[in-house]
Protein backbone atom coordinates (compact mmCIF):
# COMPACT_ATOMS: atom_id res chain seq x y z
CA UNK A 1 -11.58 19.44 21.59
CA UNK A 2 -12.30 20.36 17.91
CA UNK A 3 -9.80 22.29 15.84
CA UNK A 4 -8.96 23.35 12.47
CA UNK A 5 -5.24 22.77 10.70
CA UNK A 6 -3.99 24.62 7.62
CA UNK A 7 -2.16 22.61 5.55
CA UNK A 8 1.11 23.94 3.96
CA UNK A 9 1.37 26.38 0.88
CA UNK A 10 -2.19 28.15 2.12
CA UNK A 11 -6.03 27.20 2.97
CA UNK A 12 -4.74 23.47 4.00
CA UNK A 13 -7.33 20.58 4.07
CA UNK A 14 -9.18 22.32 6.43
CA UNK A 15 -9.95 19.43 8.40
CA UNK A 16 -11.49 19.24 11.47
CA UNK A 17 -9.68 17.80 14.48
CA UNK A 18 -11.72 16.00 17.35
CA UNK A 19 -8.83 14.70 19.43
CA UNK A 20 -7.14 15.60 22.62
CA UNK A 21 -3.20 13.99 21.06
CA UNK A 22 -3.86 11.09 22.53
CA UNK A 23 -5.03 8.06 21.80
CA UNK A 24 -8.47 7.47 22.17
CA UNK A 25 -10.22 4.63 23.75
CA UNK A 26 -11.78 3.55 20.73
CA UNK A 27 -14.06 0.17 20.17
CA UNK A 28 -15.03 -0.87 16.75
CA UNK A 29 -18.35 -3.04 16.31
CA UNK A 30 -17.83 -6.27 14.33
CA UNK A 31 -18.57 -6.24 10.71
CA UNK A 32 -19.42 -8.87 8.22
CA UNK A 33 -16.02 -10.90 8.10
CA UNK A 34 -16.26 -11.24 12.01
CA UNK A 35 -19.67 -12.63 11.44
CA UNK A 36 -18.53 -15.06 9.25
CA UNK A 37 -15.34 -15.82 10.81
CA UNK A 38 -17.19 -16.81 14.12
CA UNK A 39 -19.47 -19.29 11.86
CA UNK A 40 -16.40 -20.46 10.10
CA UNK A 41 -14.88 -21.23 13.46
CA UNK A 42 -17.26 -22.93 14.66
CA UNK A 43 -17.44 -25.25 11.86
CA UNK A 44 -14.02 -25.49 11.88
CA UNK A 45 -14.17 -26.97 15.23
CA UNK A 46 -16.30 -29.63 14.47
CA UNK A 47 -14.50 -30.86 11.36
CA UNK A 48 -10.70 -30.72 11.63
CA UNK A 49 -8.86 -32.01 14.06
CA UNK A 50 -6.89 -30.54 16.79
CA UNK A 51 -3.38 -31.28 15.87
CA UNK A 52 -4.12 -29.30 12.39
CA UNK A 53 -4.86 -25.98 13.14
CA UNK A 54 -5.73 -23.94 15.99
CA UNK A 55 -8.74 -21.71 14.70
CA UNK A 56 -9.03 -20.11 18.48
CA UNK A 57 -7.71 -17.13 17.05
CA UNK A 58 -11.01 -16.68 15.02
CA UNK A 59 -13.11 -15.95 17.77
CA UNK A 60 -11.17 -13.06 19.09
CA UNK A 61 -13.12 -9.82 19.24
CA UNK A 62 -13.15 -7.73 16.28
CA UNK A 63 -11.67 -5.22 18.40
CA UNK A 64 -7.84 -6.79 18.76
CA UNK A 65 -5.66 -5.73 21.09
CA UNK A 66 -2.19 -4.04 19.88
CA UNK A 67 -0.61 -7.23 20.70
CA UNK A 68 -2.68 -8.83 18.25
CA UNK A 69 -0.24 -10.96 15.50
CA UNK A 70 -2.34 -12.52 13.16
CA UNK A 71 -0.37 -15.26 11.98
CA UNK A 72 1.18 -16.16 15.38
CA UNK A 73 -1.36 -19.03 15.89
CA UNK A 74 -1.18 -20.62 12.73
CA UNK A 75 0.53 -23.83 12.87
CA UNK A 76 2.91 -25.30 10.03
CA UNK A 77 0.71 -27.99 7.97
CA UNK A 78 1.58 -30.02 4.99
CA UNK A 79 -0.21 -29.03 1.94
CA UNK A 80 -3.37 -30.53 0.17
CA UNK A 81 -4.22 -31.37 -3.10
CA UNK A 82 -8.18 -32.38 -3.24
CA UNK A 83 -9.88 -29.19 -4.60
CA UNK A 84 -12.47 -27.81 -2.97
CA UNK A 85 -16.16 -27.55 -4.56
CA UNK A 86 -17.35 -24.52 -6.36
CA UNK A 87 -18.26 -21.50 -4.36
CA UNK A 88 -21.70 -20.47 -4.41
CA UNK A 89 -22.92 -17.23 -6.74
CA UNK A 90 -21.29 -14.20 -4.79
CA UNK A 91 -22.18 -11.57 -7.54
CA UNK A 92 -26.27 -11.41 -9.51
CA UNK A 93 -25.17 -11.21 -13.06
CA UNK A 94 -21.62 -12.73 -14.52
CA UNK A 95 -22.83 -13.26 -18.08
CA UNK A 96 -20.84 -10.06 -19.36
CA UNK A 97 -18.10 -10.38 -21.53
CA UNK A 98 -16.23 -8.70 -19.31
CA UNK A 99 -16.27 -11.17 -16.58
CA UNK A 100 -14.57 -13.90 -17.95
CA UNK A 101 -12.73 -15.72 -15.22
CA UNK A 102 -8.93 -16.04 -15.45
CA UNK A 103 -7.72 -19.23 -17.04
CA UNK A 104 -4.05 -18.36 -18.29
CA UNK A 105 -2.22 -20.39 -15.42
CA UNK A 106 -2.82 -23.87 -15.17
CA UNK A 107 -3.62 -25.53 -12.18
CA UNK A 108 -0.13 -27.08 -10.26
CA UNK A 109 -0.65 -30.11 -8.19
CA UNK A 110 0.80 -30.21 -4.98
CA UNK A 111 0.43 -34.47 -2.80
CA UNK A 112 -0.09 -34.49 0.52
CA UNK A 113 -3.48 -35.10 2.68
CA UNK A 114 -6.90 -33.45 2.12
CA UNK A 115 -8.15 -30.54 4.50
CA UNK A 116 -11.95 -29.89 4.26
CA UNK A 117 -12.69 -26.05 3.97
CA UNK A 118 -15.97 -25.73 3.59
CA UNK A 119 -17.57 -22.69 1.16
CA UNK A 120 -18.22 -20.61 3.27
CA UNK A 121 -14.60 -20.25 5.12
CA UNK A 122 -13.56 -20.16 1.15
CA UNK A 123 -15.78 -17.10 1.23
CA UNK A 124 -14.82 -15.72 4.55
CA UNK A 125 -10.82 -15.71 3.22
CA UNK A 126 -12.32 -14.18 0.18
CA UNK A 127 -14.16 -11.32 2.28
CA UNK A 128 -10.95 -10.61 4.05
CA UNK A 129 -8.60 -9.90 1.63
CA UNK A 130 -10.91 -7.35 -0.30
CA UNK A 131 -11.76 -5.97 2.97
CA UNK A 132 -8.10 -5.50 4.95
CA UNK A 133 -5.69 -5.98 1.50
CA UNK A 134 -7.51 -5.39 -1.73
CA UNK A 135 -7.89 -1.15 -1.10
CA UNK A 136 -4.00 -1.20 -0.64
CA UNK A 137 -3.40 -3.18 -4.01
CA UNK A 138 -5.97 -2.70 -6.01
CA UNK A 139 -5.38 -5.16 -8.47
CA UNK A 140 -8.33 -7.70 -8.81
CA UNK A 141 -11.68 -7.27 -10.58
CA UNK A 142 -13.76 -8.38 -7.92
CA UNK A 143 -16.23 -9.97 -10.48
CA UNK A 144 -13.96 -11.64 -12.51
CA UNK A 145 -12.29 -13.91 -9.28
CA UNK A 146 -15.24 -14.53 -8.61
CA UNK A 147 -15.84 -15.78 -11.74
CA UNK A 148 -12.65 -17.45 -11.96
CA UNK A 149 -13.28 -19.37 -8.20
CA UNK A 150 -16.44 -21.14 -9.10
CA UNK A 151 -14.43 -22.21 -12.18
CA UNK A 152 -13.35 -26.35 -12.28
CA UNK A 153 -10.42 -25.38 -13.56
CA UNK A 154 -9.39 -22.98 -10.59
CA UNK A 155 -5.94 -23.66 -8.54
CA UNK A 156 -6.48 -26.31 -5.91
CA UNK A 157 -7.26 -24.29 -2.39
CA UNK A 158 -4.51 -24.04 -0.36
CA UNK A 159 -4.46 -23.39 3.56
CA UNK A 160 -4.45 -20.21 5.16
CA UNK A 161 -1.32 -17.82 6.11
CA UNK A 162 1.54 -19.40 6.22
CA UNK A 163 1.32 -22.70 4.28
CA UNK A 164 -0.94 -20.39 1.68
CA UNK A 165 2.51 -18.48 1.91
CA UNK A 166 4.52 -21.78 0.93
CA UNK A 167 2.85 -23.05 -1.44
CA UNK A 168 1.94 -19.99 -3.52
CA UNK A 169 6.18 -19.65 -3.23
CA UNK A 170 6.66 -23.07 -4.43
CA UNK A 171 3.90 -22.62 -7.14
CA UNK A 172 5.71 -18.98 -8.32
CA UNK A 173 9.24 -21.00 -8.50
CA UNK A 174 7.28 -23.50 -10.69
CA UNK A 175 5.97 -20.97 -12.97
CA UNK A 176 9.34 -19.14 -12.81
CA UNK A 177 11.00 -22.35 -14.95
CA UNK A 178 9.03 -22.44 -17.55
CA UNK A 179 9.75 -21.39 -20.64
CA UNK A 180 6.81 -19.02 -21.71
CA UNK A 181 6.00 -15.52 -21.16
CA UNK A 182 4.52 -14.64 -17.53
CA UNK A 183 0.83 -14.16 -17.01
CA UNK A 184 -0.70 -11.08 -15.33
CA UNK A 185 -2.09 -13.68 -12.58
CA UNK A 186 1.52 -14.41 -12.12
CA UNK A 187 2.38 -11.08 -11.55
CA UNK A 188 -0.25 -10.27 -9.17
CA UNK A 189 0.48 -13.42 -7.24
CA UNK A 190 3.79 -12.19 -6.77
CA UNK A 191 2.56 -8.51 -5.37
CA UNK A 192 0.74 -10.36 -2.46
CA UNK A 193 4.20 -12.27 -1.82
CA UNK A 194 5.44 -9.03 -1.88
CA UNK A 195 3.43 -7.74 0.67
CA UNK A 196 3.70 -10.34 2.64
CA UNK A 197 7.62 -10.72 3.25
CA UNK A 198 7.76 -7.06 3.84
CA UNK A 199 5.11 -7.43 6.62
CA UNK A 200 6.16 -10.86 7.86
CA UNK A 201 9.50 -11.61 6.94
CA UNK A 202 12.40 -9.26 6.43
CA UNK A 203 13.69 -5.98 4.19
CA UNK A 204 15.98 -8.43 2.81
CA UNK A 205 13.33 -11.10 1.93
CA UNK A 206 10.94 -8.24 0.67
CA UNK A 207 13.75 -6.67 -1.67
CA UNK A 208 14.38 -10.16 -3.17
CA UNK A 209 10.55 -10.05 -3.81
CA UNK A 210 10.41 -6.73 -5.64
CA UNK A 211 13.20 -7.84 -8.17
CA UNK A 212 11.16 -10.92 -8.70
CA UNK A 213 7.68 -8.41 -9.19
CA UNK A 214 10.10 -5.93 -11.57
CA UNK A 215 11.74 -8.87 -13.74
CA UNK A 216 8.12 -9.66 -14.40
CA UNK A 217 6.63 -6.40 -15.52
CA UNK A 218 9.73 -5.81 -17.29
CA UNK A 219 8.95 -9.09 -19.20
CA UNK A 220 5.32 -8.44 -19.70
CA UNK A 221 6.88 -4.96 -20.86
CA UNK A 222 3.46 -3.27 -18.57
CA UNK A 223 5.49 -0.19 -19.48
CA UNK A 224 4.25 0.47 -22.71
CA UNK A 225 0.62 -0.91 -22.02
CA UNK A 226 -0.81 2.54 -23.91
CA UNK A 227 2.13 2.41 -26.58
CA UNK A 228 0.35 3.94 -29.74
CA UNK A 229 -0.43 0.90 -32.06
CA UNK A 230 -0.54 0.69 -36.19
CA UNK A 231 -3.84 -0.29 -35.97
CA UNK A 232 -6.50 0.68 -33.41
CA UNK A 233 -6.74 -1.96 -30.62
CA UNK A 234 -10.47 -3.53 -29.68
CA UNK A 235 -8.31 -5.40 -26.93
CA UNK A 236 -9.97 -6.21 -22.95
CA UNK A 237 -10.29 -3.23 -21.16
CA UNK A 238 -10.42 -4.29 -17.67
CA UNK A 239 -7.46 -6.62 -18.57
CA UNK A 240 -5.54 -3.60 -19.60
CA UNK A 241 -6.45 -2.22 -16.56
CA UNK A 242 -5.33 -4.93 -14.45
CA UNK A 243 -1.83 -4.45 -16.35
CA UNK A 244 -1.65 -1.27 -15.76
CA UNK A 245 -2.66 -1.63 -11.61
CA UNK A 246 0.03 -4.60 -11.75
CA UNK A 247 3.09 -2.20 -13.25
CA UNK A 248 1.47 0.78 -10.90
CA UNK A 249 1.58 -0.63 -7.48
CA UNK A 250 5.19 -2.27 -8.23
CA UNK A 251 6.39 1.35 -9.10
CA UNK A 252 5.35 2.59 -6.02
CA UNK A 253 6.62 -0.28 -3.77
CA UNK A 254 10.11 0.26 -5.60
CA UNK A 255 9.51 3.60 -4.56
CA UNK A 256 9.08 2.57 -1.01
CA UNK A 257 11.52 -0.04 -0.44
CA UNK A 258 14.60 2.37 -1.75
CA UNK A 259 13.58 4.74 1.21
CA UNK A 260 13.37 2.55 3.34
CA UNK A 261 16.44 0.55 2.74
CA UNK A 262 18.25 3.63 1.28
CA UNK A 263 18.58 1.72 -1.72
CA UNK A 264 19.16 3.27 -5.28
CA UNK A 265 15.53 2.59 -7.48
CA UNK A 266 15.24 -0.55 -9.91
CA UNK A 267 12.94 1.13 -12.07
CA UNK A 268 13.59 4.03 -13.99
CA UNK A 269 10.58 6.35 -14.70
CA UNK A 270 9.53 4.99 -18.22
CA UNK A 271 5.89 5.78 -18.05
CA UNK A 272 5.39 7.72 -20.76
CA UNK A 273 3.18 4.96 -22.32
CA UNK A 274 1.17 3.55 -19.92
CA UNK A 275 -1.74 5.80 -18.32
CA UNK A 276 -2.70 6.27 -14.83
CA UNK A 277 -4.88 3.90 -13.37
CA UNK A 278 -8.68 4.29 -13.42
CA UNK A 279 -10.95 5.13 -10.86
CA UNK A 280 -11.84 2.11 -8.58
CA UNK A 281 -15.53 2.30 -9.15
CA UNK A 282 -15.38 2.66 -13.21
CA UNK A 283 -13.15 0.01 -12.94
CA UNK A 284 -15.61 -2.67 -10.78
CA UNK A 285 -17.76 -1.86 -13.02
CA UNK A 286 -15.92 -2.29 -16.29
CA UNK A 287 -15.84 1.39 -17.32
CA UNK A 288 -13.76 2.26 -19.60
CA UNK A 289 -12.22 5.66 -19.11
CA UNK A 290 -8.83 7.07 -20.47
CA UNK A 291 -6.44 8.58 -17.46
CA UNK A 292 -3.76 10.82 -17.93
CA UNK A 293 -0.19 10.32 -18.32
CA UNK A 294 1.96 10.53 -14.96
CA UNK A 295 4.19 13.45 -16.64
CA UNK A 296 1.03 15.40 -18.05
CA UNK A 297 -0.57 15.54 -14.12
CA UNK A 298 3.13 16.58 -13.00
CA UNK A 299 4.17 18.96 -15.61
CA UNK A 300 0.25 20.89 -15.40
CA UNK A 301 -1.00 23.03 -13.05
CA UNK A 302 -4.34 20.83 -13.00
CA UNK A 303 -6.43 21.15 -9.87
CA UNK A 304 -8.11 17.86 -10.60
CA UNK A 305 -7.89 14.97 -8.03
CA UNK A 306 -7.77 11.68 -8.75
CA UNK A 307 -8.63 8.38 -6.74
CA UNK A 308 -6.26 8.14 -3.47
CA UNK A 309 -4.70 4.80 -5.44
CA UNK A 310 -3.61 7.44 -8.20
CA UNK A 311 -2.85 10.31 -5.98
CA UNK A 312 -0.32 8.27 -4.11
CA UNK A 313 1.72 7.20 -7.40
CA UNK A 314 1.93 10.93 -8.20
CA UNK A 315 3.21 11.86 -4.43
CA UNK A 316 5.35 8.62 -4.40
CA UNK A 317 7.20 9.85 -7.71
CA UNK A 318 7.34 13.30 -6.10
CA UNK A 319 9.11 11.52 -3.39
CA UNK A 320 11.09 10.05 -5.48
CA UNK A 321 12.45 13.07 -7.57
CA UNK A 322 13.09 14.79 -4.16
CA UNK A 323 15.67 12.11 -2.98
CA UNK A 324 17.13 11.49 -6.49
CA UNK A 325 17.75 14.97 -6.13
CA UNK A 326 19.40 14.80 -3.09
CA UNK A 327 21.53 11.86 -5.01
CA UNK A 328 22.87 14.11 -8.01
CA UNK A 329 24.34 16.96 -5.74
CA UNK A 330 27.55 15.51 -6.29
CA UNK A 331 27.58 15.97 -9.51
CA UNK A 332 25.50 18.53 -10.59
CA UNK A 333 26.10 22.63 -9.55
CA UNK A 334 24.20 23.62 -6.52
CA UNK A 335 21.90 26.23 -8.44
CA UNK A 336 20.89 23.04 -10.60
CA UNK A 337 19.89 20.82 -8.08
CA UNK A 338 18.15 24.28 -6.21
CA UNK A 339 16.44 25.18 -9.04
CA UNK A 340 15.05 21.94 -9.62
CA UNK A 341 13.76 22.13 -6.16
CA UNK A 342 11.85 25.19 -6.48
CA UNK A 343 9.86 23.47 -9.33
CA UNK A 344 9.31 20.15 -6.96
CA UNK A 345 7.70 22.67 -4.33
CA UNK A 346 5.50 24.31 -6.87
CA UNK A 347 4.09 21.00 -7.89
CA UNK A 348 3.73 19.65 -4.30
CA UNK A 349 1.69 23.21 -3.88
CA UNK A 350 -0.70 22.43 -6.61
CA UNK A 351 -1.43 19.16 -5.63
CA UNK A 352 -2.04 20.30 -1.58
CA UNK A 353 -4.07 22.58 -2.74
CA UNK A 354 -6.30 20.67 -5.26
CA UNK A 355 -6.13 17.92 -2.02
CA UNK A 356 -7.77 20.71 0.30
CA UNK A 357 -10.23 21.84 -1.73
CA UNK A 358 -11.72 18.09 -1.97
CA UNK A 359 -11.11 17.27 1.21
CA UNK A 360 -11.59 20.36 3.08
CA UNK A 361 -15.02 19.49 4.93
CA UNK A 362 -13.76 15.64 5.88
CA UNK A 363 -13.74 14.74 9.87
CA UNK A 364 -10.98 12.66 12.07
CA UNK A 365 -11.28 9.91 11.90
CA UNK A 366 -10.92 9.43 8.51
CA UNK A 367 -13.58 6.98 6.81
CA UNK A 368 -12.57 3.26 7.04
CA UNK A 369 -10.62 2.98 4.09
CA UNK A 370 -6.82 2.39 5.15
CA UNK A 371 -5.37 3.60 1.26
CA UNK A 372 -7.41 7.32 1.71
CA UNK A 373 -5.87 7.83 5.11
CA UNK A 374 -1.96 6.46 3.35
CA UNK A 375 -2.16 8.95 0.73
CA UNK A 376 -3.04 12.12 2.60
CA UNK A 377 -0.49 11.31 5.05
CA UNK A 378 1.83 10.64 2.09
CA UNK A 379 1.23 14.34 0.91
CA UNK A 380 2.41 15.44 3.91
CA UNK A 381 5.13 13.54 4.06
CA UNK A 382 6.32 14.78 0.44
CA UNK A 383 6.99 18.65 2.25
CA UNK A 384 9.15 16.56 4.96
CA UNK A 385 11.21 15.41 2.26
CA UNK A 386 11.56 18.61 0.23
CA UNK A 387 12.30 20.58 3.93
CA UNK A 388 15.30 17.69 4.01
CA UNK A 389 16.41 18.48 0.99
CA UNK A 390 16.46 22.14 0.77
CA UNK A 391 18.11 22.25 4.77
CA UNK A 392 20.33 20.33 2.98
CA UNK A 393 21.18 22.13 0.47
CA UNK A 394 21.13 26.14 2.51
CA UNK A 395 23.51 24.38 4.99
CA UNK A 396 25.95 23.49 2.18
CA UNK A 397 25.82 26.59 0.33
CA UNK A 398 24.76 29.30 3.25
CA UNK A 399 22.04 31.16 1.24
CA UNK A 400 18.84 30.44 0.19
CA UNK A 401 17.69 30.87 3.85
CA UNK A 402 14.39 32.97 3.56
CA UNK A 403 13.10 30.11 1.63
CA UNK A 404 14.22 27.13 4.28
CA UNK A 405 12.57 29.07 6.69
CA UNK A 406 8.84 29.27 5.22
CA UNK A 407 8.93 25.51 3.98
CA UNK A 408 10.50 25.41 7.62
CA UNK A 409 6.98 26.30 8.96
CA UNK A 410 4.85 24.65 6.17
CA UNK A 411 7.28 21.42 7.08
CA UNK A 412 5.42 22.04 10.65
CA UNK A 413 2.10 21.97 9.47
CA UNK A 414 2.47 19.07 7.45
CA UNK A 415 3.82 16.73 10.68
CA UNK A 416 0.67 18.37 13.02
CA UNK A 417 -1.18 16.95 9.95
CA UNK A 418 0.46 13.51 9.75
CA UNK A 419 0.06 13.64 13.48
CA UNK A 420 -3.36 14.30 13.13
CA UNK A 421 -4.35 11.35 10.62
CA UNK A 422 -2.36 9.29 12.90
CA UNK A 423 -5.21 8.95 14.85
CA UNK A 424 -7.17 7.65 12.39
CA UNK A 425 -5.48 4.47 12.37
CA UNK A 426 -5.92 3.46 15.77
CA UNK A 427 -9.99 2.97 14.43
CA UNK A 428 -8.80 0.15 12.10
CA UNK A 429 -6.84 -3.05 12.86
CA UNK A 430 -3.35 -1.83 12.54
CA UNK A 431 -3.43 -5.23 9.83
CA UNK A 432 -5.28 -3.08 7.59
CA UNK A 433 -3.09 0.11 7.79
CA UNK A 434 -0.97 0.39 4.47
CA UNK A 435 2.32 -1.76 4.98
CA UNK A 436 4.31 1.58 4.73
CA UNK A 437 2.54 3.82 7.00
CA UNK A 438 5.55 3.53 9.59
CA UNK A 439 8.08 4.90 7.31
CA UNK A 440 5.71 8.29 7.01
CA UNK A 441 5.41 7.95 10.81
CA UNK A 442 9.38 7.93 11.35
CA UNK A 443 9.93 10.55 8.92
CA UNK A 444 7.20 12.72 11.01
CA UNK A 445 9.75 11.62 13.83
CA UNK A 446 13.08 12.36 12.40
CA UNK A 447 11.63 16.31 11.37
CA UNK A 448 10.59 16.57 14.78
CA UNK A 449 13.83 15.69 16.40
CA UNK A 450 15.78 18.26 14.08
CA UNK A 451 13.21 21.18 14.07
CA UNK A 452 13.49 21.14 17.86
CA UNK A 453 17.27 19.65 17.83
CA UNK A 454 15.94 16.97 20.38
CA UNK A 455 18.59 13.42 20.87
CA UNK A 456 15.85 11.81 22.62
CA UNK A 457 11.76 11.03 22.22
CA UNK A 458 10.32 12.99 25.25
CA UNK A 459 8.73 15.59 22.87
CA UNK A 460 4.93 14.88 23.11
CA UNK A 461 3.89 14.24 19.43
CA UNK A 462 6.99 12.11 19.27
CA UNK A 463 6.20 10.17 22.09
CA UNK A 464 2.67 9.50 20.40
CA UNK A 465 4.01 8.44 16.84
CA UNK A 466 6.89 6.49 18.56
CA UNK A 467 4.19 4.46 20.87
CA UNK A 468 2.06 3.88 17.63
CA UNK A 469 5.22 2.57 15.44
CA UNK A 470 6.31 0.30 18.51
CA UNK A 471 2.47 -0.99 18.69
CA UNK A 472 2.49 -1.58 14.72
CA UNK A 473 5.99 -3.55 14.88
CA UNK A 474 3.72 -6.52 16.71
CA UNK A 475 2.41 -7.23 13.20
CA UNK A 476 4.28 -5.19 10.77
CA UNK A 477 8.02 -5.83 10.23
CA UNK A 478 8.60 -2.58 8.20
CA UNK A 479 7.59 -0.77 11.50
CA UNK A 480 10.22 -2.95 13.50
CA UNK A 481 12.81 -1.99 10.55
CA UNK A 482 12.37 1.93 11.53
CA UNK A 483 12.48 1.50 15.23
CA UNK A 484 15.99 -0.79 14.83
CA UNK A 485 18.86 1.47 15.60
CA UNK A 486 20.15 1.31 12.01
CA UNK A 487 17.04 3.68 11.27
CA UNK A 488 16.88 5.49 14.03
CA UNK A 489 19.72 7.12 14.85
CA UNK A 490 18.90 9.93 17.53
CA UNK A 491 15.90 9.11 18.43
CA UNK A 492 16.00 5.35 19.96
């Protein structure tokens, strides 16, 4: 059945629905890293030995089942130190300027006995992480770690998952003692630590990870990467950029990990000297454009939109003001904190609206790119957060009521919407959904329960996001966090 949403404050993204609100039976052909997984199996089989890793779990179908757990086959192996051999070329023409490979981190030994990973596993591992983790942290210049892996002076390969996991730890704690100033590798080594105890290990783990990720920005001072200089700068572009992706993505996982843990924020919103991140194409391709400044996007009433990547550090900071709203109503006079409101909503409006017009012709299920599908539902879920709020606020105060009641309804657009795109991630593996997609799922959840004052899941589009959150918490932790009672009050 095909349908058509409106989207709150007016003409919506216009999207059209093909779904009956439930999942479909859906079966993905393989792509290239399944092609090259089951060739890197197979040599795998015929070179290491059986008591070192089980590689079975390469040869599953592309399609995985929701039990799927990615890492549960992986046995615990000591670490290696013989480096593996160049990779072949992966890219036509690395005689730029721009690509020179990374070389700021030495290499750190670590003894133990040699594992043979041939090239083109080296490439498979490569192929997966830009294809399932590089469109969430956008980070890397493709072409330059490239570069930087058929380098001699590369770190020594480690093995997959969870001894990768250990030893990049141990290699970070290394790093961590010395005495000079951290590299941007080191920073982005720590992101994908990041990402990973959130997924794998615990909030508590992940939160210990973040301070590590803000210490280091706060070092590198990523802040002020577009401070106005005495003298005009002819400095690396696509370095800058990679500074300014680095500090980005770190201020929007602080952003994330205080909702979900309820936590107060680590950093403060000092960004009036570094520029939003460039578009991911001009920056592939060493482009050099000049982005805006978060504050000038929030404090115009520009319809431009900007790459998903971008448009989710504007909603996240949205976010953000909304709940350290909520915060100051303690000590600030209820027309304050209302008033400040209002403006939130009118900015959430211009930025739904500039979203619809782009967007307005796109299909469910959303193309195959897992960051897209994050930030549209994450402009949804900003309404959810200002409806909190401003119920909030009318119940303490008893007026204000005309205006609860129309974000009341927009509120109930915005969760058929969230619904909607929730769809959409049932046609990827749910490894390559964004790590925080279940805390927009559970807030879709928790405005369900108190728009239709339910105590229990047996609404319909409850019982659909619940069943998809307890199907992500087989490989996402964050996903078990919100279903734990501590998180889910009513509705468990």
């Amino acid at each position: 059945m095909s349908s058509t949403l409106d989207s709150p404050y007016g003409s919506g993204y216009g999207v059209k629905v093909n779904h009956a609100g439930t999942y479909p039976s859906i079966r993905q052909p393989p792509g290239s890293a399944y092609v090259l997984e089951q060739e890197a199996a197979r040599k795998a089989r015929s070179s290491f030995t059986p008591d070192l890793v089980d590689m079975d779990f390469h040869m599953q179908s592309f399609d995985l089942p929701t039990e799927y757990d990615p890492f549960e086959n992986i046995s615990d192996v000591p670490p290696f130190s013989e480096s593996m051999d160049p990779l072949p070329p992966l890219i036509l023409d690395d005689k730029s300027d721009n690509l020179q490979p990374h070389h700021s981190i030495e290499p750190i030994s670590f003894p133990g006995p040699s594992l043979d990973v041939s090239d083109l596993m080296h490439a498979d591992l490569d192929q997966l992480y830009l294809e399932r983790t590089h469109h969430l942290a956008p980070i890397l210049h493709r072409q330059r770690y490239f570069s930087w892996t058929r380098s001699p002076t590369k770190t020594e390969a480690q093995h997959v998952c969870e001894s990768f996991y250990q030893q990049t730890c141990s290699l970070l704690d290394v790093l961590s003692t010395r005495d000079n100033d951290p590299q941007i590798e080191y920073v982005q080594a720590c992101i994908l630590i990041l990402y990973y105890d959130q997924m794998k290990k615990s909030f508590r783990r992940g939160w210990t990870s973040a301070g590590r990720c803000i210490r280091a920005i706060q070092l590198m001072r990523l802040f002020e990467v577009d401070r106005p200089q005495d003298k005009v700068e002819s400095g690396d572009w696509i370095q800058k950029e990679e500074k300014r992706r680095a500090f980005w993505v770190v201020y929007s996982l602080d952003i994330f990990i205080s909702l979900q843990g309820e936590w107060p924020l680590s950093l403060l919103e000092h960004t009036n000297f570094i520029r939003l991140p460039a578009p991911e194409s001009d920056f592939q391709n060493g482009r050099s454009v000049e982005m805006p400044f978060l504050a000038t996007v929030l404090s115009s009433n520009t319809s431009s939109v900007f790459s998903p990547f971008t448009e989710s550090i504007i909603f996240a900071t949205i976010i953000r003001r909304v709940t350290t709203n909520t915060c100051d109503c303690s000590v600030k006079s209820s027309k304050s904190v209302w008033e400040k409101q209002i403006s939130l909503s009118m900015i959430v409006q211009t930025r739904l609206k500039a979203l619809s017009s782009k967007y307005q012709n796109f299909v469910f299920p959303l193309p195959d790119d897992p960051m897209h599908m994050f930030t549209m539902m994450l402009a949804q879920a900003s309404v959810l957060y200002l409806y909190s709020m401003q119920h909030s606020l009318a119940r303490k105060a008893q007026n204000n009521q005309s205006a609860v009641l129309t974000l009341e309804h927009e509120s109930l657009l915005a969760a058929g919407e969230i619904l909607n795109l929730s769809t959409s991630i049932l046609h990827l593996s749910f490894i390559k959904a964004h790590p925080f997609t279940p805390l927009l799922l559970a807030k879709c959840i928790e405005f369900y329960n108190t728009y239709y004052d339910l105590d229990e899941f047996s609404h319909p589009p409850i019982q659909q996001l619940y069943s998809l959150l307890t199907d992500m918490s087989k490989v996402n932790n964050i996903a078990r966090e919100c279903l734990s009672p501590k998180h889910t009050g009513g509705w468990s």
